[in-house]
Protein backbone atom coordinates (compact mmCIF):
# COMPACT_ATOMS: atom_id res chain seq x y z
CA UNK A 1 -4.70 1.15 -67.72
CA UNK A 2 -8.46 0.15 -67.01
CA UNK A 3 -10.86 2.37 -64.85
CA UNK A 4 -10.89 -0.51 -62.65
CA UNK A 5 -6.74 -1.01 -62.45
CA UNK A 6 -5.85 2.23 -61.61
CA UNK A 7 -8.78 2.51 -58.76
CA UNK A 8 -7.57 -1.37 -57.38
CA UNK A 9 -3.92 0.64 -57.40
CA UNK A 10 -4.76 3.00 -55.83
CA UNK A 11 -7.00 1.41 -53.23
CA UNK A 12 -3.75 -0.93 -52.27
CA UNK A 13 -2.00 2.24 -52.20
CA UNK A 14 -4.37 3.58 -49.66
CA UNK A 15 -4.06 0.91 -47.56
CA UNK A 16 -0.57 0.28 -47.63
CA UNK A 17 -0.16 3.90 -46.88
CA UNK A 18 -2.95 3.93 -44.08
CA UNK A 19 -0.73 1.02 -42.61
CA UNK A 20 2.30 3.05 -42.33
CA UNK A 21 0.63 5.67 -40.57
CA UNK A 22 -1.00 2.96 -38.23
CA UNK A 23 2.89 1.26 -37.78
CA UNK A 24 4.26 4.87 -36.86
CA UNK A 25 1.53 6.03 -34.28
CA UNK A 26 2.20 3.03 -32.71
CA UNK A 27 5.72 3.65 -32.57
CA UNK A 28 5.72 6.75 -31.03
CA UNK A 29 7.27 7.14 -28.13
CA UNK A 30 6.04 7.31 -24.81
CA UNK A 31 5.69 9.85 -22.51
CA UNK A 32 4.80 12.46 -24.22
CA UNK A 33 4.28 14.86 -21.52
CA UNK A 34 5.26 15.12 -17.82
CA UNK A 35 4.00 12.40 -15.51
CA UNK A 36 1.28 13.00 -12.94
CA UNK A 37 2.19 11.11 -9.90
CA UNK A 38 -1.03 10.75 -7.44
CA UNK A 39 -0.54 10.65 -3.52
CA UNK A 40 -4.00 9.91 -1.29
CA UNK A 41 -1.94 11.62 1.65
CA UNK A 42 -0.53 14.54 2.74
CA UNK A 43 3.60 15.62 1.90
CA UNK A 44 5.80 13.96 4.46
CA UNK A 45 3.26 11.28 5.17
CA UNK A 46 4.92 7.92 4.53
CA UNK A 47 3.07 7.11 0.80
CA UNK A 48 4.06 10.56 -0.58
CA UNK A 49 7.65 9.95 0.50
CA UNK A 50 7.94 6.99 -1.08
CA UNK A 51 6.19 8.77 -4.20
CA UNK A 52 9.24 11.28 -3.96
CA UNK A 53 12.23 8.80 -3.77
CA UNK A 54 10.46 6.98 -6.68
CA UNK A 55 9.52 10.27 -8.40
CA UNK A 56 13.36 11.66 -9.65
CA UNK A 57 14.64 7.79 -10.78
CA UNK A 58 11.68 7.44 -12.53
CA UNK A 59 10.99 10.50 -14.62
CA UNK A 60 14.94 10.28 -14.95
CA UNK A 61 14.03 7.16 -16.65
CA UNK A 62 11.27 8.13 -18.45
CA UNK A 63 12.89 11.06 -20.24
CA UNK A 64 9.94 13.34 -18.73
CA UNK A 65 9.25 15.04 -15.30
CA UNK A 66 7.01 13.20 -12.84
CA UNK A 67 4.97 15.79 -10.61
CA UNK A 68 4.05 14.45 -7.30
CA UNK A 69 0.09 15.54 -6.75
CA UNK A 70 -0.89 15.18 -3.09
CA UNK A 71 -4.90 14.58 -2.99
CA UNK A 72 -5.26 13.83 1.14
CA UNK A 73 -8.86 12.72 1.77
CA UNK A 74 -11.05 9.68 2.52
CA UNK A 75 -8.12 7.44 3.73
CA UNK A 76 -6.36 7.52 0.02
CA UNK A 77 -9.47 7.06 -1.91
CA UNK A 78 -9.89 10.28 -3.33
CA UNK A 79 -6.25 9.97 -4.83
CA UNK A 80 -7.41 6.58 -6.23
CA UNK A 81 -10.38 7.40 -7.56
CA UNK A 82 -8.63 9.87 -9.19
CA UNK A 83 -6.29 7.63 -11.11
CA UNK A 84 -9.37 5.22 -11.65
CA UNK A 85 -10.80 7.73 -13.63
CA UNK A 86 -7.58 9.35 -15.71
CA UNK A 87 -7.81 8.86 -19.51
CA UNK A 88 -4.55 10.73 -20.52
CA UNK A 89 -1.85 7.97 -20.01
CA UNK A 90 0.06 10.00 -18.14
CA UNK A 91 -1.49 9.59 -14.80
CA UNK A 92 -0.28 7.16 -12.23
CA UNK A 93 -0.62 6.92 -8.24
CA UNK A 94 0.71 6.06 -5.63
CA UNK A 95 -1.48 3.82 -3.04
CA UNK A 96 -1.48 1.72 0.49
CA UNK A 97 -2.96 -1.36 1.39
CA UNK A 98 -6.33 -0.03 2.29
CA UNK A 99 -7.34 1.24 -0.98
CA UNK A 100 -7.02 -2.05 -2.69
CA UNK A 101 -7.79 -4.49 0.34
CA UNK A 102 -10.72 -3.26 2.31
CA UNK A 103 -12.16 0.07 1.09
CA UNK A 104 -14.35 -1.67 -1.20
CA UNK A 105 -15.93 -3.89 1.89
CA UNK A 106 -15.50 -0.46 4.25
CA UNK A 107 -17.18 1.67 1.86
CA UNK A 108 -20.67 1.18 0.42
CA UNK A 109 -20.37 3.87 -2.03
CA UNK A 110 -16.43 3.39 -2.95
CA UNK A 111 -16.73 5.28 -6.50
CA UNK A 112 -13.82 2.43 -7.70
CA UNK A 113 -13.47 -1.05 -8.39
CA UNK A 114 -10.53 -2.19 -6.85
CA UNK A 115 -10.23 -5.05 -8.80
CA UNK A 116 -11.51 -3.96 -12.17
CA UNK A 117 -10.28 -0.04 -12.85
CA UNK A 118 -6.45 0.02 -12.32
CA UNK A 119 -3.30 -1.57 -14.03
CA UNK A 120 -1.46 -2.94 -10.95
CA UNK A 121 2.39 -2.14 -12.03
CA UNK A 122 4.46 -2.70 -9.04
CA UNK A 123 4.62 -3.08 -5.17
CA UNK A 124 7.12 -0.29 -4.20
CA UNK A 125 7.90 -1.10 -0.39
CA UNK A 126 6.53 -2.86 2.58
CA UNK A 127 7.05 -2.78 6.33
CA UNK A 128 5.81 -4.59 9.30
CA UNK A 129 4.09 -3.10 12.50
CA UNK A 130 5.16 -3.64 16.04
CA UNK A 131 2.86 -5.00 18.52
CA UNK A 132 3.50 -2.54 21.30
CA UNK A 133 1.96 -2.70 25.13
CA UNK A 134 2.39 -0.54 28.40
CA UNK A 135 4.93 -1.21 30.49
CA UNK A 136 2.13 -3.21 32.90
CA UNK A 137 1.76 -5.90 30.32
CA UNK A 138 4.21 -8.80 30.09
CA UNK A 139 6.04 -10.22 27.50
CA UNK A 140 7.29 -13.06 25.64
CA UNK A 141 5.07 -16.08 26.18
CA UNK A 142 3.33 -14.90 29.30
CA UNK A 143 2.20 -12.41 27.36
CA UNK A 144 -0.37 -14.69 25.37
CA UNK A 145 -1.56 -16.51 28.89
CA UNK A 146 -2.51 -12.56 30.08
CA UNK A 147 -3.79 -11.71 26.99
CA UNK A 148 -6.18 -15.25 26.77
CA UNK A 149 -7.38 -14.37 30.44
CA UNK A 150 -7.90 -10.23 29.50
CA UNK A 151 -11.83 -10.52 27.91
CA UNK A 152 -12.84 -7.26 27.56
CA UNK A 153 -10.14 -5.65 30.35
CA UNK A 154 -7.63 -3.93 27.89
CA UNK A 155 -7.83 -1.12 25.23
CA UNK A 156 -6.04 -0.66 21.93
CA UNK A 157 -5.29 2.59 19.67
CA UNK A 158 -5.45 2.65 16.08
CA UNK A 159 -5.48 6.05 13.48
CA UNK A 160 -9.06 5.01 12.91
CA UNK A 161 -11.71 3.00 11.87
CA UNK A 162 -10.43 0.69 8.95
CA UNK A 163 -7.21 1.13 9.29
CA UNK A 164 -4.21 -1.37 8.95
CA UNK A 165 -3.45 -1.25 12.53
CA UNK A 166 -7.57 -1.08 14.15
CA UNK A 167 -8.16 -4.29 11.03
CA UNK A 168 -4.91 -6.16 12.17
CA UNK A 169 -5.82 -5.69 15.93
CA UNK A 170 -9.49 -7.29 15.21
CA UNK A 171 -7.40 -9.95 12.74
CA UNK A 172 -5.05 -10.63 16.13
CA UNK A 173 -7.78 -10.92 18.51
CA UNK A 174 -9.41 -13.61 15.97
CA UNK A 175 -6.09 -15.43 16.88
CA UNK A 176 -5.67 -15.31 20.25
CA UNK A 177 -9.11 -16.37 21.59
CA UNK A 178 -9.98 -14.65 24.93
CA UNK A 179 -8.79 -11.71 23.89
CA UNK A 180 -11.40 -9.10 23.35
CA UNK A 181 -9.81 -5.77 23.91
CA UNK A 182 -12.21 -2.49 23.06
CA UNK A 183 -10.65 -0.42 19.77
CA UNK A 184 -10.16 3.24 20.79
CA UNK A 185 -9.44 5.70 17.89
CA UNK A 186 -7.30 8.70 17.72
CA UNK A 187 -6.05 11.33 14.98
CA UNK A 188 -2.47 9.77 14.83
CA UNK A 189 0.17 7.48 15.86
CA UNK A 190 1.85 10.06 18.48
CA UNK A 191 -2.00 10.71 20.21
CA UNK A 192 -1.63 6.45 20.51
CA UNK A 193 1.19 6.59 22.21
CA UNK A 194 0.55 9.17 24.71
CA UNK A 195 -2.96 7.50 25.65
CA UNK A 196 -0.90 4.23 26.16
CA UNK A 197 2.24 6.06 28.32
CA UNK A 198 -0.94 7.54 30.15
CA UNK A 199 -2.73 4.18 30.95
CA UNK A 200 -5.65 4.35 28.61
CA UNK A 201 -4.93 2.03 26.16
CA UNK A 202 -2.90 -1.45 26.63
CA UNK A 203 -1.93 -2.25 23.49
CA UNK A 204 -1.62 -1.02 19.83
CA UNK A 205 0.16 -1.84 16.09
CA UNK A 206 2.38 1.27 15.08
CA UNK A 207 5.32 1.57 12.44
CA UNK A 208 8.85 0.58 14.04
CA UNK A 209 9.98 4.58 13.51
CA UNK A 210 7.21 5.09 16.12
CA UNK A 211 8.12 1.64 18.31
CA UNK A 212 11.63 1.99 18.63
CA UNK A 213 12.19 5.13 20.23
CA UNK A 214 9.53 4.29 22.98
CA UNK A 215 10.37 0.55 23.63
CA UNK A 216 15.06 2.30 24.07
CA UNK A 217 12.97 4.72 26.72
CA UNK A 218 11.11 2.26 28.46
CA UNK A 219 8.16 4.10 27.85
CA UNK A 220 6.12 1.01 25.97
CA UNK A 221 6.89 -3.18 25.56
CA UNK A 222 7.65 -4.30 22.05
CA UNK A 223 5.55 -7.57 21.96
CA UNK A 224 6.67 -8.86 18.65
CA UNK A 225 6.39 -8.26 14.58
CA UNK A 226 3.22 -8.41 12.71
CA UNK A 227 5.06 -9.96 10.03
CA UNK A 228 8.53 -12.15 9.62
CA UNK A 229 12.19 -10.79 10.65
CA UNK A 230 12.72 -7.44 9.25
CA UNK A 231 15.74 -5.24 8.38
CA UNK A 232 14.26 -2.31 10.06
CA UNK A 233 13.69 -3.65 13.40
CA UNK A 234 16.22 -6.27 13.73
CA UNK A 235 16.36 -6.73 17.08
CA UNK A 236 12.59 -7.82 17.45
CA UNK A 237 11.31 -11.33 16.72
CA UNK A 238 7.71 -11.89 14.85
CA UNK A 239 4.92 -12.53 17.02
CA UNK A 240 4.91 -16.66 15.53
CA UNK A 241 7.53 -17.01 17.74
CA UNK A 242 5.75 -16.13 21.13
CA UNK A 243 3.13 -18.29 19.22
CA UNK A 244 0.20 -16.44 17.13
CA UNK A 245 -0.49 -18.26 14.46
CA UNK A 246 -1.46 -17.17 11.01
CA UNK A 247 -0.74 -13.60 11.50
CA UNK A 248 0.97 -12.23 8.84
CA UNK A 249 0.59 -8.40 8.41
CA UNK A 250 2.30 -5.55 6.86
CA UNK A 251 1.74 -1.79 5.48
CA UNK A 252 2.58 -1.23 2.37
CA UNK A 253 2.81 0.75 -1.01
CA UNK A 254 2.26 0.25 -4.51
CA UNK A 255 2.27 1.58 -7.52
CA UNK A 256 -0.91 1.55 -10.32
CA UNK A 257 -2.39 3.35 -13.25
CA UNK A 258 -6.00 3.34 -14.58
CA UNK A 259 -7.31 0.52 -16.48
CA UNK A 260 -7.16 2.38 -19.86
CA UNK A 261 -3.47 2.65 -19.29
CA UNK A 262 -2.03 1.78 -22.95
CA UNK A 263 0.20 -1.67 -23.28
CA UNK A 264 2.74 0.47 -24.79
CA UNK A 265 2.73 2.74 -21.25
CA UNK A 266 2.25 -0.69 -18.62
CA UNK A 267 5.59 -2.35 -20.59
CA UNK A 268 7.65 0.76 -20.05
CA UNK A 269 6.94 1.38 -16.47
CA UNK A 270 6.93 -1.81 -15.41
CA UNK A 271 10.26 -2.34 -17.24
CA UNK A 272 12.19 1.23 -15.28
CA UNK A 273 10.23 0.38 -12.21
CA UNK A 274 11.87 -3.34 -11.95
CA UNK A 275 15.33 -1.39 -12.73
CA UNK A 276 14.84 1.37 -10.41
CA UNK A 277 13.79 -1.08 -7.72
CA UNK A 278 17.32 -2.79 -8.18
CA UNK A 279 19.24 0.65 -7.63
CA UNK A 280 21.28 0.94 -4.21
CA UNK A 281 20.63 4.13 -3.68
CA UNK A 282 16.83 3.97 -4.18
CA UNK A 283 16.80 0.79 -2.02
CA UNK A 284 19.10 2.71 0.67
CA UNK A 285 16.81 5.79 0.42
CA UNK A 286 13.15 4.24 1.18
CA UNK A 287 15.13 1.58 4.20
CA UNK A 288 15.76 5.03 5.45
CA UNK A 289 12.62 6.51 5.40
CA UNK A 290 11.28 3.81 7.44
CA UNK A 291 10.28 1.15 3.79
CA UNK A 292 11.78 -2.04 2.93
CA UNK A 293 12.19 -2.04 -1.04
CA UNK A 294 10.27 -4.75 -2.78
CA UNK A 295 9.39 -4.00 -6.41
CA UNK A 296 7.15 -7.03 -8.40
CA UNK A 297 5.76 -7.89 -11.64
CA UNK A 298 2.21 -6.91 -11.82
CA UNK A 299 1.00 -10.29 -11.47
CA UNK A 300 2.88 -10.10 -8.24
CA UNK A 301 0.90 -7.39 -7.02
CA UNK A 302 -2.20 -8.75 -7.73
CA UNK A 303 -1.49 -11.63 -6.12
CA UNK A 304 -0.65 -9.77 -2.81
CA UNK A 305 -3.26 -7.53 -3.13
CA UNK A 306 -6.03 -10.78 -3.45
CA UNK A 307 -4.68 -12.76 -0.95
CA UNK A 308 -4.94 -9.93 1.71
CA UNK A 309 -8.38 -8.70 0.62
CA UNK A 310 -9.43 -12.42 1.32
CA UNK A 311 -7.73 -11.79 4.93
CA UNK A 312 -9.15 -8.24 5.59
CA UNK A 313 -12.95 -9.28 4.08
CA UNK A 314 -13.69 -12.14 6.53
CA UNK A 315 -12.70 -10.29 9.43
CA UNK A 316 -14.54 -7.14 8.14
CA UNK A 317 -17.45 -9.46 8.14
CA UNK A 318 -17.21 -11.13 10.94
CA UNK A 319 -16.91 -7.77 13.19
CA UNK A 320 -19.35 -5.96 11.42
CA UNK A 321 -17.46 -3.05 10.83
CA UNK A 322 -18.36 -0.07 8.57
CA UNK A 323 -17.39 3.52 7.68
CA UNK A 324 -20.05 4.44 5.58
């Protein structure tokens, strides 16, 4: 055999054997390693115990343990930014509306791109808020007349500045003109409530876990949903129905990865995630921790996540308001 045979053999050889080792890298499995699960918030908060009901299914599924890591700090975004900048595959987080839909405008200095350094993999659960007002405050109907005539005369509570119920207070006073109420901040929910039993605030958007108990005591109205008929406040109608229009609002929580996260690792997830999100018991568990169980395709949860940032930037704008 010729010099210039054996070295075209054995060139093919190379190649056909550099091939196989291509085909089998690619085949290996994945995880390799435990899971880092990501939480912005603290344990018991509402994201990290949706991270934990979705946490044992999932590395169940995955044939590797998923470790919840809570990162509090910055409203979520440290958690985020976190994920944003993982390169191991094995990192994925757990996130609310905020960190997608209006830190970027909030923020000058967000150290993400919402839109350009995750994988979006799933929404995980949603839930509405409940427009709640002191017992002084009517209902129904008459409560939009007295809320028209109010101007500047009532008070609302939120968590904070840029927060889902301070952004979809400004969002409802864009629909009900005449209504100008001043935005009061406090540490938490419970602080709300006790400013609004005491008289200082009029009004305010809090989780049904936190509306129900005070509306059964007579302690605070329920004025209406922030979003359509839900499971976990059944016996309260949406606010369309005492006739806001184009008010639409939830809080909710989603699931994402870095934007270096493999095919091979999106195809998997998303595949257990949309089975997990199916399971009874994981459905029954998050309904009783205060979620409604969603679970979407990624496309899905881009789509949510650009039609609320559209919502959330104009009224941003239009109120001028900035954390940093």
């Amino acid at each position: 055999m010729s010099i210039a045979r054996r070295t075209l053999l054995a060139t093919a050889c190379a190649l056909l054997a550099a091939g196989g080792a291509q085909a089998q890298t690619a085949a290996e499995p994945w995880p390799t390693k435990p899971i880092r699960l990501v939480v912005g918030f603290p344990g018991g908060s509402t994201p990290d115990i949706a991270a934990r009901v979705l946490a044992e299914p999932l590395a169940k599924a995955l044939g590797q343990p998923v470790v919840v890591d809570n990162k509090p700090g910055a409203s979520g975004n440290i958690a985020a930014d976190t994920v944003a900048k993982a390169t191991d595959d094995h990192t994925l987080g757990i996130v609310i509306n905020g960190n997608l839909t209006s830190s970027k405008m909030l923020y000058s200095k967000l150290p993400y791109d919402p839109a350009k350094d995750f994988s979006y993999l799933s929404l995980i659960a949603t839930a509405p808020l409940v427009l709640v007002a002191s017992n002084d405050i009517p209902t129904g109907k008459d409560f939009l007349a007295a809320a028209r005539a109010s101007g500047t005369k009532w008070n609302y509570g939120s968590v904070g500045v840029g927060s889902v119920g301070h952004l979809g207070m400004e969002l409802l006073k864009n629909r009900i003109p005449g209504m100008d109420a001043t935005h009061v901040p406090y540490a938490g929910n419970p602080q709300v409530v006790t400013a609004m039993i005491g008289g200082q605030l009029q009004l305010a958007l809090v989780p049904p876990a936190i509306a129900i108990p005070q509306v059964k005591a007579g302690k605070l109205k329920a004025i209406g949903l922030t979003s359509g008929r839900s499971t976990l406040a059944p016996e309260y109608a949406p606010l369309a129905d005492i006739g806001v229009r184009d008010f639409n609002l939830e809080v909710w929580t989603a699931l994402l990865g870095p934007a270096s996260l493999s095919p091979q690792a999106k195809a998997r997830i998303t595949k257990e995630i949309a089975v997990i999100m199916k399971n009874p018991e994981v459905r029954q568990q998050l309904f009783d921790k205060g979620w409604q169980p969603v679970g979407t395709s990624p496309e899905g949860m881009r789509l949510r996540v650009q039609d609320e940032a559209a919502i959330m930037s104009k009224i941003i704008q239009a109120r001028g308001i900035k954390l940093q």
